[in-house]
Protein backbone atom coordinates (compact mmCIF):
# COMPACT_ATOMS: atom_id res chain seq x y z
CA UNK A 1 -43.92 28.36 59.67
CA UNK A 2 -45.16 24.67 59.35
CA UNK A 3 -47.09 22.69 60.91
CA UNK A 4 -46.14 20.67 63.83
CA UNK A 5 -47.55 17.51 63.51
CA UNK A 6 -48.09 15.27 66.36
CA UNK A 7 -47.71 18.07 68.82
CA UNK A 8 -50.94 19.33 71.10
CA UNK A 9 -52.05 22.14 69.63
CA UNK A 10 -52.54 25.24 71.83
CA UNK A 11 -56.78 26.47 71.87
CA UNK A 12 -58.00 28.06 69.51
CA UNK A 13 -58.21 32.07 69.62
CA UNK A 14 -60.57 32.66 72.66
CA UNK A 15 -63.80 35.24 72.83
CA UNK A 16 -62.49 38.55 74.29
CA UNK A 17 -63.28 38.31 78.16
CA UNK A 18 -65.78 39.72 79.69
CA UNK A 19 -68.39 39.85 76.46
CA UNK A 20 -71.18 37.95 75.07
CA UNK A 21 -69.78 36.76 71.54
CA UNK A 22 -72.77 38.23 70.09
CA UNK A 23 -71.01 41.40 70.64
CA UNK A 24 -68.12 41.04 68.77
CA UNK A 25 -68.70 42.33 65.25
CA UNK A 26 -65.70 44.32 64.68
CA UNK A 27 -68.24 47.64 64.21
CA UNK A 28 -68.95 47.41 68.00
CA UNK A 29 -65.70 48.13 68.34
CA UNK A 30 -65.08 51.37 66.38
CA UNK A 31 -66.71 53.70 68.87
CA UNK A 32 -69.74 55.83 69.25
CA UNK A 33 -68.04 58.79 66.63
CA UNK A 34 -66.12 56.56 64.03
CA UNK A 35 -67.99 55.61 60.61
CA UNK A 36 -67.44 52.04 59.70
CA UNK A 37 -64.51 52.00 56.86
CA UNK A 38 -66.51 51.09 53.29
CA UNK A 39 -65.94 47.50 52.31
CA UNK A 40 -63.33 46.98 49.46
CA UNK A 41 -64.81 46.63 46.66
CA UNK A 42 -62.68 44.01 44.83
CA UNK A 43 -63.89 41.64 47.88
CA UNK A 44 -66.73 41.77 45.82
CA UNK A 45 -66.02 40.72 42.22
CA UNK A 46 -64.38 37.34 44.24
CA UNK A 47 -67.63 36.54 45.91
CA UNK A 48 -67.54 38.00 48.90
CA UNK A 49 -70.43 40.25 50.18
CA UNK A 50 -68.71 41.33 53.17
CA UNK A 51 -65.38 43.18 54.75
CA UNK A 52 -66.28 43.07 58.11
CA UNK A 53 -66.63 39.83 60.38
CA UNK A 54 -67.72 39.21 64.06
CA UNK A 55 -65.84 36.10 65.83
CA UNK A 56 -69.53 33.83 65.58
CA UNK A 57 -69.30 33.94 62.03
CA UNK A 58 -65.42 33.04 61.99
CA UNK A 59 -65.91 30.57 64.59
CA UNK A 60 -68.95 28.69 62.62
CA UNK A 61 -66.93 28.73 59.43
CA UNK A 62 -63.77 27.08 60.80
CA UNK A 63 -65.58 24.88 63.48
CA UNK A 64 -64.49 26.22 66.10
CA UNK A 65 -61.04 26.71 64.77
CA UNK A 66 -60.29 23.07 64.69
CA UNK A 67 -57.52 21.33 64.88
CA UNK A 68 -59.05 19.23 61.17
CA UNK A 69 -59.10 23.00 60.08
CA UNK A 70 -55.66 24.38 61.11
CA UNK A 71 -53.46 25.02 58.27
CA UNK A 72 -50.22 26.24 60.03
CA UNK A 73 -48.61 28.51 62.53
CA UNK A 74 -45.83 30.40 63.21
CA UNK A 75 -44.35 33.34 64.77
CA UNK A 76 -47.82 36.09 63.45
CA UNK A 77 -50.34 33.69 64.84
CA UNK A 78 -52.63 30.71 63.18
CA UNK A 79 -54.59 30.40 60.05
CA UNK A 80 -57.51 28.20 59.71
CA UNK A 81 -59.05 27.38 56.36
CA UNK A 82 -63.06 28.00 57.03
CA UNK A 83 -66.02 27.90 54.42
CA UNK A 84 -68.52 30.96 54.27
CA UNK A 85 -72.34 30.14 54.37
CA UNK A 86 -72.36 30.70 50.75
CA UNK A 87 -69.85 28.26 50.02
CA UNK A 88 -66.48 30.48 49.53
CA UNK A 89 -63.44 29.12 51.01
CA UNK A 90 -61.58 31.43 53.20
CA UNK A 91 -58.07 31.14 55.06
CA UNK A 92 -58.24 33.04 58.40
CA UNK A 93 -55.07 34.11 60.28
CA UNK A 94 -55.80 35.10 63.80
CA UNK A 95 -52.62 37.36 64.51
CA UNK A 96 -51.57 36.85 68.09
CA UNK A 97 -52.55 38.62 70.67
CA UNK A 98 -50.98 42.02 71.95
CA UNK A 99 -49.83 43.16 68.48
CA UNK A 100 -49.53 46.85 69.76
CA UNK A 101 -52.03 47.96 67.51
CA UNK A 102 -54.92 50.51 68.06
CA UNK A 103 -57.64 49.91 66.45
CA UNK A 104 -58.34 52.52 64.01
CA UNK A 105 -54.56 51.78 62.64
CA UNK A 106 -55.22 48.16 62.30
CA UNK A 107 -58.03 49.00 60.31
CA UNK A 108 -56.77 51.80 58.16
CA UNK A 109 -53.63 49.48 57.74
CA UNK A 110 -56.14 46.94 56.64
CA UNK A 111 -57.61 48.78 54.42
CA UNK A 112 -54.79 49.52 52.40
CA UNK A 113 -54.17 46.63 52.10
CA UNK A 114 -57.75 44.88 51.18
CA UNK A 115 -57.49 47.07 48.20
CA UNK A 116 -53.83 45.38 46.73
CA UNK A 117 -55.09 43.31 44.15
CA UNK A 118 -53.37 41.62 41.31
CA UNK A 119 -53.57 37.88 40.29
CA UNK A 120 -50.54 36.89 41.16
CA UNK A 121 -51.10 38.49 45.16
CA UNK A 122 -53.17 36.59 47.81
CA UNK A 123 -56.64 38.55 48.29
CA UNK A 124 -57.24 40.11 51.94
CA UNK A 125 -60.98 40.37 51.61
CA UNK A 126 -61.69 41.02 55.40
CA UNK A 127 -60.98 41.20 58.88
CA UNK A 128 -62.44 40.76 62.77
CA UNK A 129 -61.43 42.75 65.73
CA UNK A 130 -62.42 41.12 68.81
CA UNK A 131 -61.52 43.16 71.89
CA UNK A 132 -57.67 42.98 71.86
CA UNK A 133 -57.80 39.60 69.26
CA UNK A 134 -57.10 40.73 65.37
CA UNK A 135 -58.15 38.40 62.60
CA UNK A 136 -57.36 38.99 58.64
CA UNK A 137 -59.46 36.90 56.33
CA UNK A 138 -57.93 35.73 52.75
CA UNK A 139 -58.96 34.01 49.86
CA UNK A 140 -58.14 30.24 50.09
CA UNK A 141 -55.95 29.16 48.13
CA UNK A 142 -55.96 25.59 47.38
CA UNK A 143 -52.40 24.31 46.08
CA UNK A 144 -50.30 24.42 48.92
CA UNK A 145 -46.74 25.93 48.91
CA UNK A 146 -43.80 26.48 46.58
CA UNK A 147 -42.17 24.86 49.60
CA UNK A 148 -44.22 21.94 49.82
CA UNK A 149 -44.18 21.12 45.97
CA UNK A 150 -40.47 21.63 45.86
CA UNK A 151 -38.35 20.59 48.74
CA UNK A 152 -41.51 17.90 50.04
CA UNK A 153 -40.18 14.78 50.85
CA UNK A 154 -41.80 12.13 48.42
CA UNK A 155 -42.99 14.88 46.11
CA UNK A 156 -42.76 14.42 42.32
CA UNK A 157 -40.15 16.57 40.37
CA UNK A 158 -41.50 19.68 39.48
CA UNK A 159 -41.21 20.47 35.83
CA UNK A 160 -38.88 23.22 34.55
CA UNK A 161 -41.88 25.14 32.55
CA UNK A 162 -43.69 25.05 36.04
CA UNK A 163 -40.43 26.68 38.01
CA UNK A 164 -40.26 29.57 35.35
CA UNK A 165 -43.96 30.12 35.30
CA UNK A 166 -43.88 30.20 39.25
CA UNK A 167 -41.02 32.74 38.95
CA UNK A 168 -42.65 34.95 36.53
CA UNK A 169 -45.41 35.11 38.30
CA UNK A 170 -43.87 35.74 41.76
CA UNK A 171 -41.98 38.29 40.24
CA UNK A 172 -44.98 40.11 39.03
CA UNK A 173 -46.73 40.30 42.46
CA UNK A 174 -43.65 41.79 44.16
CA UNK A 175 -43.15 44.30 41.16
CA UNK A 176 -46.68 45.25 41.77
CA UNK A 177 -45.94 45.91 45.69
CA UNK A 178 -43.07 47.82 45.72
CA UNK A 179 -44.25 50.05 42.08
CA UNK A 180 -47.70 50.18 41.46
CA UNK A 181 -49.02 50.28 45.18
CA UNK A 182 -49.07 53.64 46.67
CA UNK A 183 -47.77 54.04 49.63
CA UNK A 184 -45.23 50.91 48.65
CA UNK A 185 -45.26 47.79 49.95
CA UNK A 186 -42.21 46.19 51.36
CA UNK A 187 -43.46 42.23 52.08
CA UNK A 188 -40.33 41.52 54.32
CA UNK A 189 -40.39 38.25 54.09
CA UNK A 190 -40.20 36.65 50.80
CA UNK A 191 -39.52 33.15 51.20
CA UNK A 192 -41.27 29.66 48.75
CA UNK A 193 -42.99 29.12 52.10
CA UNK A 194 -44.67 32.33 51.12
CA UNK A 195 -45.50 31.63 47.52
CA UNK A 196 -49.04 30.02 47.94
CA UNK A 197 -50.21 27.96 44.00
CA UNK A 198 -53.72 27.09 42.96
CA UNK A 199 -54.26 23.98 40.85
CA UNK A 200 -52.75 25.74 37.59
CA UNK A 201 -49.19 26.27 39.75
CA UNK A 202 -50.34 29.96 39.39
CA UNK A 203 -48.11 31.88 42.23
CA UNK A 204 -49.79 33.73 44.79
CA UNK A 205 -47.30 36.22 47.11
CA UNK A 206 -48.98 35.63 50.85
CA UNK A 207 -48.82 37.48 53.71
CA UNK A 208 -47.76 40.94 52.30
CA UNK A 209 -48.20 43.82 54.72
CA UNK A 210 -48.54 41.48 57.63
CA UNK A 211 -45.47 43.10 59.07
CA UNK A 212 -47.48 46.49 59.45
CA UNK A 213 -50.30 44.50 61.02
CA UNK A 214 -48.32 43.04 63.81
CA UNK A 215 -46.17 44.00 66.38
CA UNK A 216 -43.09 43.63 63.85
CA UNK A 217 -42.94 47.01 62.40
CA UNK A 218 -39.82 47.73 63.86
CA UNK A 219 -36.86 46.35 62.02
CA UNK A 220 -34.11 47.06 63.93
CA UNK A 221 -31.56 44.48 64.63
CA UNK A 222 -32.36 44.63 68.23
CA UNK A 223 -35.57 43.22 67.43
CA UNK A 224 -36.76 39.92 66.20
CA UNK A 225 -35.03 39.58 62.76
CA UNK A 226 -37.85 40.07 60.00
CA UNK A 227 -37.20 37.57 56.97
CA UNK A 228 -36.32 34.25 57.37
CA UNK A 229 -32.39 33.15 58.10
CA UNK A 230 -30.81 32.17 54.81
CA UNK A 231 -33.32 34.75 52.76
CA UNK A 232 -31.60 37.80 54.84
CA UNK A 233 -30.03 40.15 52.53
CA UNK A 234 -26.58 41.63 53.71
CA UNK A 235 -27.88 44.90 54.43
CA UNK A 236 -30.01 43.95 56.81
CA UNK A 237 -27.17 42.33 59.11
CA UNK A 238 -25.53 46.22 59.09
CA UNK A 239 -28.25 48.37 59.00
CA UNK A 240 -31.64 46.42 60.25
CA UNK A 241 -33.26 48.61 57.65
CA UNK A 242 -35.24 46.40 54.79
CA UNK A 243 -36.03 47.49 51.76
CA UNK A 244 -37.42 47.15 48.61
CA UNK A 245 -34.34 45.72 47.51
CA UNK A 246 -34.41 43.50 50.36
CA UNK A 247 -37.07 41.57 49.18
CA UNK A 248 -35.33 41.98 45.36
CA UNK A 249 -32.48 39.52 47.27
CA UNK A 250 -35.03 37.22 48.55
CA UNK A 251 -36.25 36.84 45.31
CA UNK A 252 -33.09 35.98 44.08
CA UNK A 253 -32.62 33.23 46.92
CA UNK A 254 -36.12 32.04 45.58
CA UNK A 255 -35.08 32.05 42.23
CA UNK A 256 -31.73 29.98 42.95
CA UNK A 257 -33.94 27.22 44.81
CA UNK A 258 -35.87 26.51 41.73
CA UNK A 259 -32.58 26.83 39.81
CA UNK A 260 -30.86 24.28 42.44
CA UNK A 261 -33.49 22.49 43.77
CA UNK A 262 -31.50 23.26 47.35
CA UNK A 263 -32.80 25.15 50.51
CA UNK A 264 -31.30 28.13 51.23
CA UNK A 265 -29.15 26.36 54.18
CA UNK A 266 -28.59 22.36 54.82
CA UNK A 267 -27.69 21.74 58.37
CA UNK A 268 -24.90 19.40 56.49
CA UNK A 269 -23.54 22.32 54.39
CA UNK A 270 -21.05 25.04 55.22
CA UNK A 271 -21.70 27.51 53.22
CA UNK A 272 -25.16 28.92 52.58
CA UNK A 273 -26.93 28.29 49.10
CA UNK A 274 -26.42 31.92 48.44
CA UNK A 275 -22.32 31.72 49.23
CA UNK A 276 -22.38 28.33 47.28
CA UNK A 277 -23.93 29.43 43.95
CA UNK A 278 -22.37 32.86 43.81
CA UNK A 279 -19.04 31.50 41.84
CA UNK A 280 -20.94 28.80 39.75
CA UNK A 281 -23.36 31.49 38.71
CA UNK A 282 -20.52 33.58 37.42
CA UNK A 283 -19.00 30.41 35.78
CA UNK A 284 -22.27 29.07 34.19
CA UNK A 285 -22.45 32.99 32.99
CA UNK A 286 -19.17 32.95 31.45
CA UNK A 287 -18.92 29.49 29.79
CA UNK A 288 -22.84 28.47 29.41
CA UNK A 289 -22.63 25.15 31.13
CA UNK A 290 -24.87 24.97 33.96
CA UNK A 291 -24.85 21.35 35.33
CA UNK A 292 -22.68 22.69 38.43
CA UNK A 293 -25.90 24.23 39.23
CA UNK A 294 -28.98 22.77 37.49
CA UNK A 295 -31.43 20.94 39.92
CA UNK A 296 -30.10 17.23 38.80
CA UNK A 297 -33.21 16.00 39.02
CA UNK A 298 -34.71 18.14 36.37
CA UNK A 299 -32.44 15.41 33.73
CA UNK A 300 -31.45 18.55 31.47
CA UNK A 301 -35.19 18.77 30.65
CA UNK A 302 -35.17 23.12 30.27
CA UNK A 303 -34.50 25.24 27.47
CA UNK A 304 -31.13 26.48 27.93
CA UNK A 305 -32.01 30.33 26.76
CA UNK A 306 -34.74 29.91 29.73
CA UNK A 307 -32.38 28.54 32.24
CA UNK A 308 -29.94 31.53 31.62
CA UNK A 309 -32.34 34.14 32.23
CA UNK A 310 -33.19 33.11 35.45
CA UNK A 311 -29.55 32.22 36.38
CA UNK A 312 -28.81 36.22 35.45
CA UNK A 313 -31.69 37.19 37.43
CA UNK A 314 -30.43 35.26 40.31
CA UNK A 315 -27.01 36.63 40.07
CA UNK A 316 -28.39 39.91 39.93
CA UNK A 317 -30.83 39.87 42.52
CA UNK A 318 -28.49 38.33 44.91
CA UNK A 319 -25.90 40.98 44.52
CA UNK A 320 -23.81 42.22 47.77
CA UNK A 321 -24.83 45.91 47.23
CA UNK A 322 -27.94 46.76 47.69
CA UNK A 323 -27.96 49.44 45.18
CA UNK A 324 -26.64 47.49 42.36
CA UNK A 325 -29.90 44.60 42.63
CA UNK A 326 -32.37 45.27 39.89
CA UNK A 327 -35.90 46.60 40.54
CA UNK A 328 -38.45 43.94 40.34
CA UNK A 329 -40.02 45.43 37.13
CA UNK A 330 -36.37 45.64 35.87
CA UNK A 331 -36.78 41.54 36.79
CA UNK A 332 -39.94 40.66 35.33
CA UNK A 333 -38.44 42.06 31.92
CA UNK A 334 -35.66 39.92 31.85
CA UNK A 335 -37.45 36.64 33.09
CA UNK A 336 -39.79 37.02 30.39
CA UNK A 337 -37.22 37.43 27.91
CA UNK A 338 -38.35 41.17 26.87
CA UNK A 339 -35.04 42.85 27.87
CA UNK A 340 -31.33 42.22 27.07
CA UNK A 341 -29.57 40.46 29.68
CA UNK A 342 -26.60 42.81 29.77
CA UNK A 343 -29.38 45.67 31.13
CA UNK A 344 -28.99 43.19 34.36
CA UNK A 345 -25.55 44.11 34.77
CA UNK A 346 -25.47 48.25 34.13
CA UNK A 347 -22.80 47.63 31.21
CA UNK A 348 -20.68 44.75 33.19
CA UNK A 349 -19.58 41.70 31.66
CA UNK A 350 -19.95 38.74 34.53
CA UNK A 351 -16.57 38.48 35.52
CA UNK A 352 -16.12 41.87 36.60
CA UNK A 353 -16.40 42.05 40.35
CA UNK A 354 -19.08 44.89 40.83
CA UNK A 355 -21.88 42.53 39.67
CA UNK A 356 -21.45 40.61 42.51
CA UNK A 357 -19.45 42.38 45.27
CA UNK A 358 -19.92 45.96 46.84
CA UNK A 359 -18.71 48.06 43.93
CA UNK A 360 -15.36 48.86 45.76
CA UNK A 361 -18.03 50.71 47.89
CA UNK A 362 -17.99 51.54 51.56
CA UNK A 363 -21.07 49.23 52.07
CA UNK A 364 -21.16 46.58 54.27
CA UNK A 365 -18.17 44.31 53.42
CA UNK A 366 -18.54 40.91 52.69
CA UNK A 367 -15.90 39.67 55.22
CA UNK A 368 -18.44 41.59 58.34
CA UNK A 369 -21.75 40.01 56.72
CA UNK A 370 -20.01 36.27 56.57
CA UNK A 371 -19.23 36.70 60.09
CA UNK A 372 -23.07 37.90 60.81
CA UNK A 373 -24.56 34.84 59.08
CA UNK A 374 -22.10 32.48 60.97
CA UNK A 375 -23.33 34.20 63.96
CA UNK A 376 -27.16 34.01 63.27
CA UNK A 377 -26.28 30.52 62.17
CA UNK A 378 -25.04 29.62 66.03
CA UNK A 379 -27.76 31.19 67.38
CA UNK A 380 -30.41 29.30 64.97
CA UNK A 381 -28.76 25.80 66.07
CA UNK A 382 -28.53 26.48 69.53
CA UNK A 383 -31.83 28.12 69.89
CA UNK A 384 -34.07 25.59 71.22
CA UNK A 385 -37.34 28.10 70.61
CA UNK A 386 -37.86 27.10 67.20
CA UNK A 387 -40.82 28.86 65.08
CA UNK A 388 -42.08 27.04 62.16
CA UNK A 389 -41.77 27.91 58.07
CA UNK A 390 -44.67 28.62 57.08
CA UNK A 391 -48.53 29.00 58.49
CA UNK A 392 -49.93 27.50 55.48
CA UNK A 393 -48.76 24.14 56.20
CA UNK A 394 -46.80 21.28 54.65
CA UNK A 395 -49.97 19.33 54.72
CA UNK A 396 -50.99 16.80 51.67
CA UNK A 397 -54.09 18.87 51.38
CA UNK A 398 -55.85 21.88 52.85
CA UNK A 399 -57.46 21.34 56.35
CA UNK A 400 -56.16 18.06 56.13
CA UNK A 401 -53.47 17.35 59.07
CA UNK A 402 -51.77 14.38 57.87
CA UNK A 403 -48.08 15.00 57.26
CA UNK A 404 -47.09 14.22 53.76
CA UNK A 405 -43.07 14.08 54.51
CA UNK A 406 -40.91 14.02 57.18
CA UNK A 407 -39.56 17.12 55.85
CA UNK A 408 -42.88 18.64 55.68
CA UNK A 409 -44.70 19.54 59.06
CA UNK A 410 -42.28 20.23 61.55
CA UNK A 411 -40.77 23.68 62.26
CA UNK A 412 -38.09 24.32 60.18
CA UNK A 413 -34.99 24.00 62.41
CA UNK A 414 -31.50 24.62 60.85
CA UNK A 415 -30.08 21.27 63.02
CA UNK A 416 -32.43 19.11 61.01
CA UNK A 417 -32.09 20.46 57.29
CA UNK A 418 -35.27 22.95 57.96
CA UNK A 419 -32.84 25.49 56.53
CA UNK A 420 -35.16 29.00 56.46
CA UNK A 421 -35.79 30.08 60.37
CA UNK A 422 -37.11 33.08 61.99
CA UNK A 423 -34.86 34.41 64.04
């Protein structure tokens, strides 16, 4: 969901009618017999005194939501980067209005979530409830986008340590969501528009949970399609179920774009980067040349027992069947090196079909989820309702609305080589 540059930008959230914004601290709103929820404590150890915030206070710290302020939108809302009195920088999405959401379920879902922290996840430190408008308040963070720093027009090469290191890391945070967090966390909509840096290319997964904050909890495919096109795993085409190992595909369309340097779709390609890769992949597996598939802009600058871990990964991750994709943990291991490769493939050799077909299964065959994509594909390049990539912006810096690229700003439609698309 990028930023649409040049375009008049729609007003900033408004106070809920028919109240004095004085009264909107989100504990007027919990009623005369609700306790306010405790304040998560982590909030605390990153500087932030507070869980709870009243519009004023929002307002004042992003100037009125200003446009000089607006980071990105997209199909959850706005975010607006805003500084606290004390000096901490904060990103605050204002979800759009409507989202079907009680109150008291907005704010136990927030709370669940407030308390996910790992370094490699974006902080939700606090929230506002309005009247009917929901805001969720995040740590800034400053770096832009995995996006932005690899598919930006104009942008220097990234560096092949810096891809692995942004993999590893992204890795991490998702293994941390879907095994360590109790209840799990399914993000939904993994996606380098999604992978926020800080000045040490440090990944950050954004926007986990969101999904459960918004009027998208229901993933059926009669609904808007959660994900991003050319990030959708196959399942999801048959089923409209996502699941963990939804994501665990995701990842591997992640993992091939710092592999490839390539979007997931180019309006000028036929075949998706996913459809493209799958039989280099299983060559560069077989015969350990990889310049098929190796970013060519990279100049052979990796370490070739580097480049074939995350190449297996990929492979892995991007698997047909669902079942046969590798738990994130399962990941992690073998991106770091820790793990034999072979404990990627159960036992089979690359070659074999079952590593990257169904298994000979009954699951969705490949010939139905081809036909799908084509289809979703149509409707992305006739759809003239485009949404944008990503809500954090293509921006050459933070609160700072000057387009760096043509590629950068605009929403991401398929017809001009903006590949990933809410559907």
């Amino acid at each position: 969901m990028g930023v649409q540059h040049g375009v008049g930008w729609p007003s900033p959230p408004p106070p809920p009618p028919n109240m004095m914004s004085g009264e909107m601290s989100s504990s007027n709103f919990s009623g005369p017999f609700q306790p306010p929820l405790p304040p998560p404590h982590p909030s605390l150890a990153l500087g932030f005194s507070k869980s709870t915030f009243n519009y004023d206070e929002l307002a004042v710290a992003t100037a009125g939501f200003s446009q000089a302020n607006l980071l990105g939108q997209g199909g959850f809302g706005y975010v607006h980067k805003g500084v606290l009195p004390n000096g901490k920088e904060i990103a605050v999405k204002s979800l759009k209005a409507g989202s079907g959401q009680g109150e008291r379920e907005f704010q136990a879902e927030v709370e669940i979530i407030s308390r996910v922290h790992h370094r490699h996840l974006v902080s939700l430190v606090g929230y506002c409830i309005a009247g009917s408008q929901r805001m969720l308040v995040y740590e800034f963070v400053p770096n832009n986008t995995l996006e932005y720093h690899l598919h930006g027009k104009g942008r220097p090469t990234m560096e092949w340590s810096t891809r692995l290191k942004i993999a590893m890391g992204s890795a991490k945070g998702l293994a941390y969501l879907h095994e360590d967090c109790h209840p799990r966390i399914i993000h939904r909509d993994i996606k380098t528009a999604n992978i926020l840096l800080d000045f040490n290319f440090e990944a950050k997964v954004a926007d986990f949970g969101l999904a459960k904050l918004s009027s998208d909890t229901n993933t059926h495919v009669s609904t808007r399609i959660m994900g991003t096109f050319g990030y959708l795993a196959p399942e999801y085409a048959s089923s409209g179920k996502l699941t963990e190992k939804s994501d665990v595909f995701s990842f591997g369309v992640m993992l091939l774009e710092l592999i490839t340097g390539k979007r997931p779709v180019e309006s000028d390609m036929e075949d998706s980067l996913v459809d493209w890769a799958r039989p280099i992949l299983l060559r560069a597996l077989e015969d350990g040349n990889y310049e098929e598939l190796v970013d060519p802009r990279l100049e052979k600058n990796y370490k070739p027992q580097e480049m074939v871990r995350l190449i297996a990964c990929a492979a892995a991750c991007i698997r047909h069947s669902a079942r046969r994709r590798p738990k994130m943990s399962q990941t992690v291991r073998a991106l770091e090196g820790d793990v034999s490769l072979d404990d990627l493939n159960e036992g089979v050799k690359p070659g074999q079909s079952s590593v990257f077909g169904s298994d000979g299964s009954t699951d969705y065959d490949k010939g139905s989820y081809n036909a799908d994509m084509k289809k979703f594909r149509r409707m992305a390049l006739s759809s003239q309702d485009y949404e944008s990539s990503t809500e954090y912006g293509f921006t050459s810096d933070y609160g700072n609305n000057e387009a760096s690229s043509s590629a950068s700003g605009d929403s991401l439609e398929l017809g001009q080589r903006r590949a990933s698309r809410r559907i």
